[in-house]
Protein backbone atom coordinates (compact mmCIF):
# COMPACT_ATOMS: atom_id res chain seq x y z
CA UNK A 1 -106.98 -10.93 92.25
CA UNK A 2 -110.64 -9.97 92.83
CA UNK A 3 -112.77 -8.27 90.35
CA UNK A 4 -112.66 -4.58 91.66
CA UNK A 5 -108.40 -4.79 91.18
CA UNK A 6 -108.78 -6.63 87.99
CA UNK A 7 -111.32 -3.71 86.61
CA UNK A 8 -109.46 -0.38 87.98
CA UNK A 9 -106.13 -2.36 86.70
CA UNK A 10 -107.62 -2.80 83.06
CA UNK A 11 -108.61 0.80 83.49
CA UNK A 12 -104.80 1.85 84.57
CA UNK A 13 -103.79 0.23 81.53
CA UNK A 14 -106.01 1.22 78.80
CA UNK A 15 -105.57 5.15 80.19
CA UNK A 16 -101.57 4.17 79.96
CA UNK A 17 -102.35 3.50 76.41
CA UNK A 18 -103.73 6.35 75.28
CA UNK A 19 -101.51 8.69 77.04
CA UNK A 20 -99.01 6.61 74.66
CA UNK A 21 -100.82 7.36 71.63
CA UNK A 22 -101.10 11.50 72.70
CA UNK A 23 -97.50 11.67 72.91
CA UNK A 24 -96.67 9.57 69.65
CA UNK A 25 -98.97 11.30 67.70
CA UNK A 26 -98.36 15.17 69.40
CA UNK A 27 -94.92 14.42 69.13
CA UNK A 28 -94.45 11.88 65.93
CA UNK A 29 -92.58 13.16 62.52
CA UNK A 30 -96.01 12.51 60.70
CA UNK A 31 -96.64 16.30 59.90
CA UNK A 32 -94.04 18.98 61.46
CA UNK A 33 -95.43 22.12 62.62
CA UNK A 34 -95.13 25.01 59.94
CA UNK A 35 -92.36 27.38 60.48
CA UNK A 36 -91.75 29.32 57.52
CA UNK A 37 -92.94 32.94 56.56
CA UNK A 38 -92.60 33.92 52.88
CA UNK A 39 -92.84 37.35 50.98
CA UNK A 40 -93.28 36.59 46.71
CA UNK A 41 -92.91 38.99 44.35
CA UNK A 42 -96.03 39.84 42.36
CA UNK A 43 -95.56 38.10 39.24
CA UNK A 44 -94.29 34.99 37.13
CA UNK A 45 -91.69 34.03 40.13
CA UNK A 46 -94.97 33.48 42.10
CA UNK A 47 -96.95 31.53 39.74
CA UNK A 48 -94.64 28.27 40.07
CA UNK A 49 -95.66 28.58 43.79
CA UNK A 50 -99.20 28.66 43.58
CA UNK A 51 -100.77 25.31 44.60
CA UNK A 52 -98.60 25.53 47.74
CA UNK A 53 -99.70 28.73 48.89
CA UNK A 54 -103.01 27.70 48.33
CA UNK A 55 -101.96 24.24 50.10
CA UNK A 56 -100.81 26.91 52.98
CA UNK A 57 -104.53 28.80 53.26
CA UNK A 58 -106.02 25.25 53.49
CA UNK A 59 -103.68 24.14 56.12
CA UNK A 60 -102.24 21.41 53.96
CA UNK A 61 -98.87 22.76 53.56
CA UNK A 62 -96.30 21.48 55.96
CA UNK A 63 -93.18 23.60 55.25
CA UNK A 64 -95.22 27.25 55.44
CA UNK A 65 -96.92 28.93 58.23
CA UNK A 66 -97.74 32.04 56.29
CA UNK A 67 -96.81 33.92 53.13
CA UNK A 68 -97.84 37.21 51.17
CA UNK A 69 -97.53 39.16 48.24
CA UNK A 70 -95.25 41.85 47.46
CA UNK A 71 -96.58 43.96 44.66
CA UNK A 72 -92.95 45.70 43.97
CA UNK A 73 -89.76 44.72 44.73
CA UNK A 74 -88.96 47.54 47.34
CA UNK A 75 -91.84 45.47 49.64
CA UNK A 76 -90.31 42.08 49.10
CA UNK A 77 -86.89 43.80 50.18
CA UNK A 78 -88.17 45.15 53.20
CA UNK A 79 -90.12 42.18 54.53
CA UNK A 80 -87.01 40.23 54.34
CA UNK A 81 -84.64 42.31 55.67
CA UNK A 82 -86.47 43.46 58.31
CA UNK A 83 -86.97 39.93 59.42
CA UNK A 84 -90.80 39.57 58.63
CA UNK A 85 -90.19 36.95 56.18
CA UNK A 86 -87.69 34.09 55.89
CA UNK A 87 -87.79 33.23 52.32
CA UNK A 88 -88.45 35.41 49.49
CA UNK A 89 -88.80 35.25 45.66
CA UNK A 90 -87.16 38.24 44.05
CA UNK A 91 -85.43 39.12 40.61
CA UNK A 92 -81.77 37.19 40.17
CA UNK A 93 -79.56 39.75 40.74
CA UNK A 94 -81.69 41.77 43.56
CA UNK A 95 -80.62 38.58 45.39
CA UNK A 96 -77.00 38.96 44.49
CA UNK A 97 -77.52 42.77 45.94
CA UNK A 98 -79.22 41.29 49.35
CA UNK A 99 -76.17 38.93 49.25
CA UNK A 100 -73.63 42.15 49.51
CA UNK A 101 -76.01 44.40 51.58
CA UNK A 102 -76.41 41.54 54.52
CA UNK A 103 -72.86 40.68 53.82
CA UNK A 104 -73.64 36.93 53.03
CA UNK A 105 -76.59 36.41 55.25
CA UNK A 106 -78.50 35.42 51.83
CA UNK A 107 -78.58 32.17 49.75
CA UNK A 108 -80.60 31.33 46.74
CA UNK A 109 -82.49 28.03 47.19
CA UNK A 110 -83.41 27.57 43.27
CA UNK A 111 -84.53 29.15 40.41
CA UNK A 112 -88.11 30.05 39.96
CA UNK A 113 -88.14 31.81 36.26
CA UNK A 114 -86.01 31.82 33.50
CA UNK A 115 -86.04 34.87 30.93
CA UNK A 116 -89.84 36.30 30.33
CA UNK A 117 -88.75 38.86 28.06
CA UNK A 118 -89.94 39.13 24.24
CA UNK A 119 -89.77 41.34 21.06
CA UNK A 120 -92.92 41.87 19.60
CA UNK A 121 -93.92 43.01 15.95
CA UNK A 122 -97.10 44.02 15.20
CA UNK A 123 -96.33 43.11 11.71
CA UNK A 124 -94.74 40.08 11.38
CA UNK A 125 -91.29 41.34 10.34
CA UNK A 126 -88.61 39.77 12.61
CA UNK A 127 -87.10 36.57 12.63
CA UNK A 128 -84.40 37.36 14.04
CA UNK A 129 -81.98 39.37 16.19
CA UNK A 130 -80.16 40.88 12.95
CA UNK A 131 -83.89 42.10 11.77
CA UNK A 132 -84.14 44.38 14.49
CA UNK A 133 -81.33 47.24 12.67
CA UNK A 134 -82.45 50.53 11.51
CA UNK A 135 -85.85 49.55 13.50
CA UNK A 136 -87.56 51.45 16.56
CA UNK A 137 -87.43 49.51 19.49
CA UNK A 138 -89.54 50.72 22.47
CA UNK A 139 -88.61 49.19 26.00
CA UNK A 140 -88.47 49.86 29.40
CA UNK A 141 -85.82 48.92 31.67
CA UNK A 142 -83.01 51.22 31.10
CA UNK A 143 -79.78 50.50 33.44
CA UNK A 144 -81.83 47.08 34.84
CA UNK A 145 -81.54 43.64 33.77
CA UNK A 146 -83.40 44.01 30.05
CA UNK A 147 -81.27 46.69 28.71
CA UNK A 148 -78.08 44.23 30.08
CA UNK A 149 -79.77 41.34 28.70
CA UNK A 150 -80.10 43.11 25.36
CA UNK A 151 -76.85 44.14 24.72
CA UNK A 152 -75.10 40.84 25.69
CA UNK A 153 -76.87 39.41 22.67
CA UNK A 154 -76.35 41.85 20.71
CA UNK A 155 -73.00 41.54 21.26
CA UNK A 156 -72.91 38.20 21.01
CA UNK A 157 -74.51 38.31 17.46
CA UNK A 158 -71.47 41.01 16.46
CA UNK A 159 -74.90 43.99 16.32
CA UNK A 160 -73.49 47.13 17.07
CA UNK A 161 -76.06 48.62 19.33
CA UNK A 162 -76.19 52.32 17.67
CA UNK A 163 -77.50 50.12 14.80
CA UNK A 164 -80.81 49.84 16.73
CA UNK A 165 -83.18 52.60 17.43
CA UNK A 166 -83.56 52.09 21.45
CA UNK A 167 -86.72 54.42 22.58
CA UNK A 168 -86.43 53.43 26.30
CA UNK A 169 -90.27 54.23 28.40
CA UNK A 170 -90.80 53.81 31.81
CA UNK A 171 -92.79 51.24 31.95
CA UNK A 172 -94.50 48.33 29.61
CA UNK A 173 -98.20 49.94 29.56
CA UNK A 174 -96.29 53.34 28.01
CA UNK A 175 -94.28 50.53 25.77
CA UNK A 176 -97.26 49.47 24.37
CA UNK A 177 -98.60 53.22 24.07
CA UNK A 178 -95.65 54.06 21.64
CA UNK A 179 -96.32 51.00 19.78
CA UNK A 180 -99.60 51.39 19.10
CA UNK A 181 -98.97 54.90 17.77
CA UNK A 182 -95.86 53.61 15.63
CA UNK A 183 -97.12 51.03 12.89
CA UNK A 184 -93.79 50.70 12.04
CA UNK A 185 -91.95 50.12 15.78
CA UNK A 186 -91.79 46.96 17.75
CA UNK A 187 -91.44 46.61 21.45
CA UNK A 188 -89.86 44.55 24.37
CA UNK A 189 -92.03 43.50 26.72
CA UNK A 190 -92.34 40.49 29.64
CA UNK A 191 -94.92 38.26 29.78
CA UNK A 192 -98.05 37.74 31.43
CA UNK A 193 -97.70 41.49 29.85
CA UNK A 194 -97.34 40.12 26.58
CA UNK A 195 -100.76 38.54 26.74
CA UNK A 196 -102.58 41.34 27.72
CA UNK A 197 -100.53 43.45 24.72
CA UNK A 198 -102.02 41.21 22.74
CA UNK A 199 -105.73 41.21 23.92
CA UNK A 200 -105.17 44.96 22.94
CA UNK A 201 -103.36 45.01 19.97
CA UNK A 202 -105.17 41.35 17.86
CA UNK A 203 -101.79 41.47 15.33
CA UNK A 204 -99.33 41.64 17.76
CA UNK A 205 -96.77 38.76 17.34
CA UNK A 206 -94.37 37.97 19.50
CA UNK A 207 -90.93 37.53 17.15
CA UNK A 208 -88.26 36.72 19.67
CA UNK A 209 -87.81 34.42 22.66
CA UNK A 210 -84.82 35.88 24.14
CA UNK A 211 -84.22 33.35 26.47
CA UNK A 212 -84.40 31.37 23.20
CA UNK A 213 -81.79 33.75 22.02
CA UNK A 214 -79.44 33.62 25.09
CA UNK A 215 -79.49 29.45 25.03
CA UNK A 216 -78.18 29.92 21.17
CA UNK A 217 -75.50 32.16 22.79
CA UNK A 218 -74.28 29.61 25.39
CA UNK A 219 -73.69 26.52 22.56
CA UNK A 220 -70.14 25.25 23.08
CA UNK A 221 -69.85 26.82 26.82
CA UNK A 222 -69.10 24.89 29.49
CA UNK A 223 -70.95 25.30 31.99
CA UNK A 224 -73.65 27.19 30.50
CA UNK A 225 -75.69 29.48 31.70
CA UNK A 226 -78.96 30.66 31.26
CA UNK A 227 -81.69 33.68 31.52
CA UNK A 228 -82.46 33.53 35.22
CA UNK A 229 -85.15 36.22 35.77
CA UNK A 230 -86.32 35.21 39.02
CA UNK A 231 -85.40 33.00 42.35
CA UNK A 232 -86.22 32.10 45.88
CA UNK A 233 -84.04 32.74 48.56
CA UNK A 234 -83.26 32.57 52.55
CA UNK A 235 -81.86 33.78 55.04
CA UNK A 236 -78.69 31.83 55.85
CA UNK A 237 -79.16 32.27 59.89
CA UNK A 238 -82.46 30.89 59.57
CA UNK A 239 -81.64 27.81 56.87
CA UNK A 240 -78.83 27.00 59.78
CA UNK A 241 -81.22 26.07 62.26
CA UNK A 242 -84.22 24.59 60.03
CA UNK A 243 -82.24 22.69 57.10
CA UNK A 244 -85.14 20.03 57.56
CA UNK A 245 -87.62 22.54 56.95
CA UNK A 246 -85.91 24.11 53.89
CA UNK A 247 -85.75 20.98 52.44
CA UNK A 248 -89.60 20.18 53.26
CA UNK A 249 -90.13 23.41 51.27
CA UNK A 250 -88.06 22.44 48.17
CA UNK A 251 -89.83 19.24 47.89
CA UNK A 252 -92.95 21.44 47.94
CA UNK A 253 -91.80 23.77 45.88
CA UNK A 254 -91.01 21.13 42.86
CA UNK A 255 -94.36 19.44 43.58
CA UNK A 256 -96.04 22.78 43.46
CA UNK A 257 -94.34 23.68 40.08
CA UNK A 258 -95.55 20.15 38.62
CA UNK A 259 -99.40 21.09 39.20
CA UNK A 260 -98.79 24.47 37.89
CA UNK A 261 -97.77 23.32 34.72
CA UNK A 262 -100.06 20.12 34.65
CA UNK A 263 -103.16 21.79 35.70
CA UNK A 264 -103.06 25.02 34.37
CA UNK A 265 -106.94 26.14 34.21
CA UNK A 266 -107.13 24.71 37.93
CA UNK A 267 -103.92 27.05 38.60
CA UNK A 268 -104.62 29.94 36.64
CA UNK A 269 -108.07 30.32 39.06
CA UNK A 270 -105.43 30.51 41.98
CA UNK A 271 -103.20 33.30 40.47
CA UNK A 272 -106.47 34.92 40.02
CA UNK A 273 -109.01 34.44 43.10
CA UNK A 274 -106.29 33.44 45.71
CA UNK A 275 -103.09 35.60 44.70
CA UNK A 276 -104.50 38.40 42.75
CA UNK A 277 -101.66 38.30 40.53
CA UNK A 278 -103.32 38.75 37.16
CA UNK A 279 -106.82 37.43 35.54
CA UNK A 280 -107.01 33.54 35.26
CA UNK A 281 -108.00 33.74 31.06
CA UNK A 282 -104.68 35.74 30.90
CA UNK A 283 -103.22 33.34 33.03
CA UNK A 284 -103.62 30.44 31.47
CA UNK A 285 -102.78 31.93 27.83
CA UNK A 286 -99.88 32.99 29.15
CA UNK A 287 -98.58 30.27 31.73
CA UNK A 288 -96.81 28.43 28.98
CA UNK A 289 -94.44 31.36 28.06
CA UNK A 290 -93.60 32.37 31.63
CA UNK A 291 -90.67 29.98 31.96
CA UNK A 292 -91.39 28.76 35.18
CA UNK A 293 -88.84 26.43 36.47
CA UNK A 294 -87.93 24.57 39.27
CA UNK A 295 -84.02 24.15 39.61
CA UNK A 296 -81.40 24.07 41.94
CA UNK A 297 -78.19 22.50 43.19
CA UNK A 298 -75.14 22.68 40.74
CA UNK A 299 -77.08 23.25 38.00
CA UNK A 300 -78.46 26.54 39.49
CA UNK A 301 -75.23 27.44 40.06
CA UNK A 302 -73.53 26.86 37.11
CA UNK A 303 -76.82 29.21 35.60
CA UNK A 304 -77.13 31.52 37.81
CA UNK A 305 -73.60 31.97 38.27
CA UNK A 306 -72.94 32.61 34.53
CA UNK A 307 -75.98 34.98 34.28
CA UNK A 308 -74.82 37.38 37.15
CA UNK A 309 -71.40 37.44 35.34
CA UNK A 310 -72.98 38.93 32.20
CA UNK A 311 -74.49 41.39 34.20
CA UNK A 312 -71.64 42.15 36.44
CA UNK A 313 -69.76 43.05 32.66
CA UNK A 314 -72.11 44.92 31.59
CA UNK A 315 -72.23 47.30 34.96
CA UNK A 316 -70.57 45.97 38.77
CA UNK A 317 -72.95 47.95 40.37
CA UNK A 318 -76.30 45.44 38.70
CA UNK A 319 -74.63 42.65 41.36
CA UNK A 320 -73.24 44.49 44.04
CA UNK A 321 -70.13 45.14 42.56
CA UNK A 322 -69.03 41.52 42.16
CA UNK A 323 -70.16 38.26 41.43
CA UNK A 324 -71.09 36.05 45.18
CA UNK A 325 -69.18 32.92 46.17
CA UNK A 326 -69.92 29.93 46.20
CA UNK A 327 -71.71 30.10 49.74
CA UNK A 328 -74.40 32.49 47.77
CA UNK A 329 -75.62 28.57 46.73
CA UNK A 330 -77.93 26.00 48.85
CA UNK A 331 -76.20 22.71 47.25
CA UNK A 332 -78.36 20.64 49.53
CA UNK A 333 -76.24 17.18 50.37
């Protein structure tokens, strides 16, 4: 073989080569292209979420290929059910109400938040759920999840609810209003909104946990449930055809969670500067009592499942009328 062959031969090879490597690394598993568009709710069942949406606005992410920020729940509704999002974090039994309204096209992929709701005493007064008779309780969230929430403990705790002096507003800033004029009153409010009660009112305690109050309920039941306030959930057409993407975002989900909670000063500046969700000194005070959680599979079920029976009791029309099935739950194999 002369030199000429020998030299456009070695040439044929080495292009042969790096064709190879184009198509390996174009078409490899190393990072799949992002598929997933996501609509979260303003708010603690966004905060868990954090470092991967700012993983997502840096490119880094390899389960989402966009997301945005509802500031109501009426715009995290609409974005999914008009197809602009695939996944969505909303309020527990919103999804149960999806679930009926798409007749099953919806299932929850884990819990974000558990309960976020606390009684507050600007004195000092409460210790517990008995403490609150013959007092003035302001609160908003009349025929919703808190006043449901409320009266299963109470009834739990044998409290006859006429016992309590229920002044419902319509919404936490005119909560705090009322309390500030009432020296005597105490109030129900949901954190981060809490905090910033607090950075308002310097005595203002917070007396009850009532997801605190709702585990005490559950001792001896099997399963248990728990205070679900917030989850994420899909579309089941589109989880059919991308289960390996779902489950890339569930692994970033939990790994997204972990930095939340490890890092929170880092992760408070992203609520703040990337989300806009709420001030990252606020943030971070409040991070700790925002019960953000990462959990799904049986365990969600058997939690969420007992929750939306509580609320289903207390009024059908909270879930849609009835409880979902089973197939309401991503039980990942």
């Amino acid at each position: 073989m002369n030199m000429k062959k020998t030299k456009f031969l070695r040439i044929k090879i080495l292009a042969l080569a790096f064709a190879l490597l184009f198509v390996v690394t174009a078409c490899g598993p190393q990072k799949p292209e992002a598929a997933i568009k996501m609509v979260a709710l303003k708010g603690p069942t966004s905060m868990g979420l954090a470092k991967l949406f700012k993983d997502q606005k840096e490119g880094k992410s390899k389960s989402l290929a966009s997301y945005t920020i509802a500031a109501s729940p009426d715009q995290a509704v609409t974005a999914f059910t008009s197809g602009e999002a695939d996944l969505a974090t909303v309020p527990s039994n919103l999804a149960a109400l999806l679930y009926k309204k798409l007749e099953g096209d919806v299932q929850v992929l884990h819990i974000n938040t558990l309960g976020v709701l606390y009684i507050v005493d600007p004195k000092g007064q409460v210790h517990s759920l008995e403490d609150l008779k013959g007092r003035t309780l302001y609160a908003s969230g009349k025929g919703a999840s808190p006043e449901y929430i409320l009266s299963y403990l109470l009834d739990e705790k044998g409290i006859d609810r006429e016992s309590i002096n229920i002044s419902w507003q319509q919404d936490h800033t005119q909560c705090l209003q009322a309390l500030t004029k009432d020296p005597e009153g105490l109030a129900l409010l949901p954190q981060p909104f809490v905090t910033v009660a607090q950075t308002k009112m310097k005595d203002l305690k917070v007396a009850l946990d009532l997801t605190q109050e709702w585990d005490r309920a559950q001792e001896g039941k099997d399963p248990a449930s728990a205070l679900v306030m917030g989850v994420t959930i899909a579309r089941k057409s589109f989880m059919d055809k991308n289960k390996a993407l779902i489950d890339l975002y569930l692994k970033e989900a939990r790994e997204s969670l972990t930095y939340v909670l490890d890092h929170s000063e880092e992760a408070s500046r992203i609520i703040d500067e990337d989300l806009g969700i709420i001030k990252a000194p606020i943030a971070q005070k409040a991070l700790p009592h925002c019960n953000l959680v990462y959990i799904d599979g049986q365990e969600m079920k058997d939690k969420l499942g007992g929750y939306l029976s509580v609320l289903q009791k207390e009024d059908p029309k909270s879930v849609g009328g009835e409880v979902p099935g089973d197939d309401f739950y991503y039980l990942a194999k």
